[in-house]
N, C-alpha and C. Protein backbone atom coordinates (compact mmCIF):
# COMPACT_ATOMS: atom_id res chain seq x y z
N UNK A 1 0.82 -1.19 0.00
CA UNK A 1 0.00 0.00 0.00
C UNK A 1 0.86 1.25 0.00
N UNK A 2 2.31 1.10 0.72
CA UNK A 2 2.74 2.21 0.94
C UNK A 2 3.39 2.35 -0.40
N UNK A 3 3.61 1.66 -1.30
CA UNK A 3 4.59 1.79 -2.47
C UNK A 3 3.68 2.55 -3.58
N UNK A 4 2.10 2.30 -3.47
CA UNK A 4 1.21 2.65 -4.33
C UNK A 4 1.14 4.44 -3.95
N UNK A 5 0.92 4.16 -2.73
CA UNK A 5 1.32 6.26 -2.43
C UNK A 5 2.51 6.38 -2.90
N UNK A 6 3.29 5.97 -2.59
CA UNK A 6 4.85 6.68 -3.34
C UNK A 6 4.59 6.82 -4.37
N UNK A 7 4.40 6.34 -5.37
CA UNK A 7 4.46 6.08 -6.77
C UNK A 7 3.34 7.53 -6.99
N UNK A 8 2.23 7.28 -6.58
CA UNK A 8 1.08 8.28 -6.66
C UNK A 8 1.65 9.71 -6.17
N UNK A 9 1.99 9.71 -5.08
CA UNK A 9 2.85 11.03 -5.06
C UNK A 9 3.83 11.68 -6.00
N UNK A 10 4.83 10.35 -6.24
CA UNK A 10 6.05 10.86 -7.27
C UNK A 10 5.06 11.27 -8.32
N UNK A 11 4.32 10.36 -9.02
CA UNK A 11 3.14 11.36 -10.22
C UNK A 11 2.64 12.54 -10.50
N UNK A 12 1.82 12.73 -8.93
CA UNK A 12 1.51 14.01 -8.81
C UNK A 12 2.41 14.91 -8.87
N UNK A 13 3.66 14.98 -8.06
CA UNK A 13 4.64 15.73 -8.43
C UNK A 13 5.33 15.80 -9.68
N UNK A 14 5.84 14.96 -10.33
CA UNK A 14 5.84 15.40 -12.11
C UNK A 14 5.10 15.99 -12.54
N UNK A 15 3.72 15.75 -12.35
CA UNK A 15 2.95 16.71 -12.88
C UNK A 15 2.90 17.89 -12.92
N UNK A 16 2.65 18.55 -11.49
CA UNK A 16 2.78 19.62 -10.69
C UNK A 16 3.62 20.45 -11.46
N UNK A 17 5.18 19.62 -11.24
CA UNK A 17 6.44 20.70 -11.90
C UNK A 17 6.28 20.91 -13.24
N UNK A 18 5.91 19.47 -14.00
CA UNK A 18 6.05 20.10 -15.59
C UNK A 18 5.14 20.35 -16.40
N UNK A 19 4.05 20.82 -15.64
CA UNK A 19 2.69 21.33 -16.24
C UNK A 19 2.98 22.30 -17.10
N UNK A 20 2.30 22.45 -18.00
CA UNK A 20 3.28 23.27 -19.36
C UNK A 20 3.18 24.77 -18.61
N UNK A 21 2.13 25.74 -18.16
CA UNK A 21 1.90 26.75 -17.51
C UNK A 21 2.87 26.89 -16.49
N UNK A 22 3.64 26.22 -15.98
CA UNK A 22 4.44 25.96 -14.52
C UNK A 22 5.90 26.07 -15.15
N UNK A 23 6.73 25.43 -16.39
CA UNK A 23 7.15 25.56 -17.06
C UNK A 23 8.12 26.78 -17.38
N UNK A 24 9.00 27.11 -16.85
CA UNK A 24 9.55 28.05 -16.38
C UNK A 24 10.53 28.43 -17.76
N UNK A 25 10.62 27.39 -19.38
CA UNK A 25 11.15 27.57 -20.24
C UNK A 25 9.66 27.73 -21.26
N UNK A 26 8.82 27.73 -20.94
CA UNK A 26 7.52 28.40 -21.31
C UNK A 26 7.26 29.36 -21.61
N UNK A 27 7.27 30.48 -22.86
CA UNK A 27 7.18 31.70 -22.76
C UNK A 27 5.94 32.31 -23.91
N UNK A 28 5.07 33.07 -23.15
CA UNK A 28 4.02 33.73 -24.30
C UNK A 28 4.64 34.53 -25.13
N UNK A 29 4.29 34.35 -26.57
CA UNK A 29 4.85 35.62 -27.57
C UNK A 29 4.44 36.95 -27.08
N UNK A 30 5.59 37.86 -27.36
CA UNK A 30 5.81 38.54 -27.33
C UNK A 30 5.66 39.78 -28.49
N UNK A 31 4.99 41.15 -28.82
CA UNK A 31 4.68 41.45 -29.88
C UNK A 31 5.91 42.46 -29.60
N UNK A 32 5.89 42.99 -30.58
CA UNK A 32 7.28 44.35 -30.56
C UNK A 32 7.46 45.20 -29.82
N UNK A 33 5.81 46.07 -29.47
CA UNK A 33 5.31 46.99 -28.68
C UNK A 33 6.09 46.11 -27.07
N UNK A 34 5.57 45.14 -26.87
CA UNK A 34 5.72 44.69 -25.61
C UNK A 34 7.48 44.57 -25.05
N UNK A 35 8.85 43.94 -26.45
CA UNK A 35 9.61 44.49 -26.20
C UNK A 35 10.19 45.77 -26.02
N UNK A 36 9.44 46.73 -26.71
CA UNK A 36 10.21 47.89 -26.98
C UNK A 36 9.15 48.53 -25.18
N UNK A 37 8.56 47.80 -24.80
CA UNK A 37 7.77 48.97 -23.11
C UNK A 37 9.13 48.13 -22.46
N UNK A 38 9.81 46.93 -22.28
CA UNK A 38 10.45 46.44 -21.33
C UNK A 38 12.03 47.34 -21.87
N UNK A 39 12.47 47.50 -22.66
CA UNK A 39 13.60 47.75 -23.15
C UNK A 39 13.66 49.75 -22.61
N UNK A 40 11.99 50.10 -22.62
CA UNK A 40 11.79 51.40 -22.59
C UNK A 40 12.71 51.56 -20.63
N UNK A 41 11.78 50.50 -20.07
CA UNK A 41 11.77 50.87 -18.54
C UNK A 41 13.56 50.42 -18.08
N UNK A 42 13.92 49.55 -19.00
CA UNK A 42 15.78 49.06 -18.61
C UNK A 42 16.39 50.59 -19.15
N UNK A 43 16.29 50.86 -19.66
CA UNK A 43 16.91 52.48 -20.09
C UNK A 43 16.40 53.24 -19.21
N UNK A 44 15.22 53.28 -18.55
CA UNK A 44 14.95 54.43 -17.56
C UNK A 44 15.59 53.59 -16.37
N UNK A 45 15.86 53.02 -16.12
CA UNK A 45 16.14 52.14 -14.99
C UNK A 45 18.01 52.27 -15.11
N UNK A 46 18.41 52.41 -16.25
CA UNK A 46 19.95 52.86 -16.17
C UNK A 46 20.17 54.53 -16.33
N UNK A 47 19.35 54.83 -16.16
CA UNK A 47 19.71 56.50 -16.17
C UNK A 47 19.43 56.72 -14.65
N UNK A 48 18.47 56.21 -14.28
CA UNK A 48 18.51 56.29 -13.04
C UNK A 48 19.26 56.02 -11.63
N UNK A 49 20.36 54.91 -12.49
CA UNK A 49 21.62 54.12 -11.61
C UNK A 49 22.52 54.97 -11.73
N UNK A 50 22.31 55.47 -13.45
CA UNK A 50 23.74 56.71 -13.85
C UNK A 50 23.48 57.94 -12.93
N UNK A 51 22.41 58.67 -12.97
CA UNK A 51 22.36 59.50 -11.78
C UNK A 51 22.66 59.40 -10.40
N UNK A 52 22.15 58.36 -10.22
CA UNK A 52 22.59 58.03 -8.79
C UNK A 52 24.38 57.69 -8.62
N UNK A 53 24.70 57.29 -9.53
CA UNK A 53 26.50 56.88 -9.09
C UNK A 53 27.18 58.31 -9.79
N UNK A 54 27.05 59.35 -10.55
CA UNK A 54 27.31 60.22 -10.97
C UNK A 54 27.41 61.13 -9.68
N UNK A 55 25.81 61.04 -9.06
CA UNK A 55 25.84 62.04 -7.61
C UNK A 55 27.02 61.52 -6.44
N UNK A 56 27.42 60.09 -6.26
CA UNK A 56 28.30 59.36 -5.61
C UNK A 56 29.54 59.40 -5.46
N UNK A 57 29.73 60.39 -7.15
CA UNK A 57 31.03 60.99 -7.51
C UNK A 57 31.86 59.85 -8.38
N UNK A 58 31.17 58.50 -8.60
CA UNK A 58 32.14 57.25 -9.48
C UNK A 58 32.33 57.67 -10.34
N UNK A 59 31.16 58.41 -11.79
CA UNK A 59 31.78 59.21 -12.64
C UNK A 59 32.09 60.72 -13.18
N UNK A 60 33.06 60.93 -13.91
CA UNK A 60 33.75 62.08 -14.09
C UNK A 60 32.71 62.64 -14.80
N UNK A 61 32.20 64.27 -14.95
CA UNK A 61 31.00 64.93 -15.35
C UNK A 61 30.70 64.52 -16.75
N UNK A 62 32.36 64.67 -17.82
CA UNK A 62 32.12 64.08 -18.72
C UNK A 62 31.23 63.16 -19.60
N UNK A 63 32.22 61.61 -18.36
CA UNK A 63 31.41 60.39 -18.81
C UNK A 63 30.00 60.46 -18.51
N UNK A 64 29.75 61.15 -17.73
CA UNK A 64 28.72 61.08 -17.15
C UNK A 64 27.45 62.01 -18.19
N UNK A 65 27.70 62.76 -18.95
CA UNK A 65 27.01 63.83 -19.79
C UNK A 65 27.01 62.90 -21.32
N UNK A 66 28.03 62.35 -21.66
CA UNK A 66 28.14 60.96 -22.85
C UNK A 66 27.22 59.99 -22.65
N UNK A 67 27.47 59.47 -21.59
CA UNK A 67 26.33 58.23 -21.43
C UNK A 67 25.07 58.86 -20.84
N UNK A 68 24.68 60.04 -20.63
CA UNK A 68 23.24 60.45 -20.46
C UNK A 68 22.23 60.53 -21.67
N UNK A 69 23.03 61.14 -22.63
CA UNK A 69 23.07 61.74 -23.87
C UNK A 69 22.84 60.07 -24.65
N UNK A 70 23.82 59.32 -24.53
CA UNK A 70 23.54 58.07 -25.22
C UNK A 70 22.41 57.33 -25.00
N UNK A 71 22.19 57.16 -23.60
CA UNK A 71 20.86 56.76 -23.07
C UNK A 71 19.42 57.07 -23.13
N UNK A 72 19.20 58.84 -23.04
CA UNK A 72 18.30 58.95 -23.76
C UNK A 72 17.92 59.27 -25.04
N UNK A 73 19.21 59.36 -26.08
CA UNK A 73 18.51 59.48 -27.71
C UNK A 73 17.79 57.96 -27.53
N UNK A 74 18.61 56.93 -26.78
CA UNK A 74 17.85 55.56 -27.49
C UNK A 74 16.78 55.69 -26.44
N UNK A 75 16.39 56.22 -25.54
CA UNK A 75 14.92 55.99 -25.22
C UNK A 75 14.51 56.68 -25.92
N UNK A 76 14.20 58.33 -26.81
CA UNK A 76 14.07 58.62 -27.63
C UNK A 76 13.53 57.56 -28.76
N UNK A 77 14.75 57.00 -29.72
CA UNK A 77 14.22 56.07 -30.73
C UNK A 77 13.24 54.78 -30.12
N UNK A 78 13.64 54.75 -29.12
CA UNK A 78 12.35 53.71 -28.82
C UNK A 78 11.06 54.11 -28.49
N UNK A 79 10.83 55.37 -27.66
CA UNK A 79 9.45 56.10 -27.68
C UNK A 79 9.22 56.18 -29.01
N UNK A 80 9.81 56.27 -29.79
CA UNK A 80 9.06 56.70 -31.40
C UNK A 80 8.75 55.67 -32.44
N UNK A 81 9.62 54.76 -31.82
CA UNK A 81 9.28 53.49 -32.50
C UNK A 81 7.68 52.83 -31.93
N UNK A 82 7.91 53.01 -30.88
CA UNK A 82 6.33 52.19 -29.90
C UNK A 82 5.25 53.22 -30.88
N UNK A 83 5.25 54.45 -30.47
CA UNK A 83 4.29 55.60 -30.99
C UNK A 83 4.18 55.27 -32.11
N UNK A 84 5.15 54.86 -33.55
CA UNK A 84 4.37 54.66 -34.65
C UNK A 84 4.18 53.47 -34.86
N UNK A 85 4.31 52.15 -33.82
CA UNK A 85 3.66 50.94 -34.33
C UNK A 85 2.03 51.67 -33.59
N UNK A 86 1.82 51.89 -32.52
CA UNK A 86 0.65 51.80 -32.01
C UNK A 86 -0.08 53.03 -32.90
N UNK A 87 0.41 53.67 -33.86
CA UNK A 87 -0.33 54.61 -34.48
C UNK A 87 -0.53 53.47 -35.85
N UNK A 88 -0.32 52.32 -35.83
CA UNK A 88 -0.51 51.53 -37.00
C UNK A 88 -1.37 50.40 -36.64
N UNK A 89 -2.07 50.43 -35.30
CA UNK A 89 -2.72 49.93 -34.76
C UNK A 89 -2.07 48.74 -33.68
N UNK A 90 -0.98 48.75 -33.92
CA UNK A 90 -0.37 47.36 -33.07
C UNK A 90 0.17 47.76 -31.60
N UNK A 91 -0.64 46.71 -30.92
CA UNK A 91 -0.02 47.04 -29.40
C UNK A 91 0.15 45.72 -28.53
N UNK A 92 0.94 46.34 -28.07
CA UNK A 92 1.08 45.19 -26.70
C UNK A 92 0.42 44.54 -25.98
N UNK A 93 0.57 43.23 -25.08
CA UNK A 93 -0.61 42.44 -24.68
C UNK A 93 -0.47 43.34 -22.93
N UNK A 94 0.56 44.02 -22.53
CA UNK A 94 0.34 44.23 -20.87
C UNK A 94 0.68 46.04 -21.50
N UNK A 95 -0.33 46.63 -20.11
CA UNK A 95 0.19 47.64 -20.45
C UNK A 95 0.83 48.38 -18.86
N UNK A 96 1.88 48.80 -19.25
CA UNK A 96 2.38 49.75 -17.61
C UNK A 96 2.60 50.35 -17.33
């Protein structure tokens, strides 16, 4: 009896883990809009580190005015890229 629970347990647990939803190499497509909002917030999310270690004094005003400048033309091209897919009707499945 006790071997029939084991077995029944070990089952349930395969299951459990490799339920395709559970599936942690599982991934919903992704439309363009939806990369270009995640790619939007990693660029605001490094200007925001650059400010903060700039105020810390790690970089020289310079580097620090180069890579601001670099960082936001490309949030730039990516706001404009999102704006004219979604002016072409295409959008993302999450919005944030």
């Amino acid at each position: 009896m006790g071997t029939i629970a084991g077995i029944a347990l070990t089952l349930a647990l395969f299951i459990f883990i490799f339920w395709p939803e559970r599936n942690a190499f599982f991934q919903a497509d992704k439309t363009r809009v939806d990369y270009l909002r995640e790619r939007k917030d990693v660029i605001y999310d490094n200007l925001r580190d650059l400010n903060f270690e700039y105020l810390a004094g790690k970089y020289p005003e310079q580097d620090y005015a180069d890579q601001r400048a670099s960082l936001e033309d490309e949030a730039a091209a990516v706001i404009a890229e999102m704006e004219a897919l979604e002016r072409r009707g295409i959008t993302g499945r999450s919005r944030a």
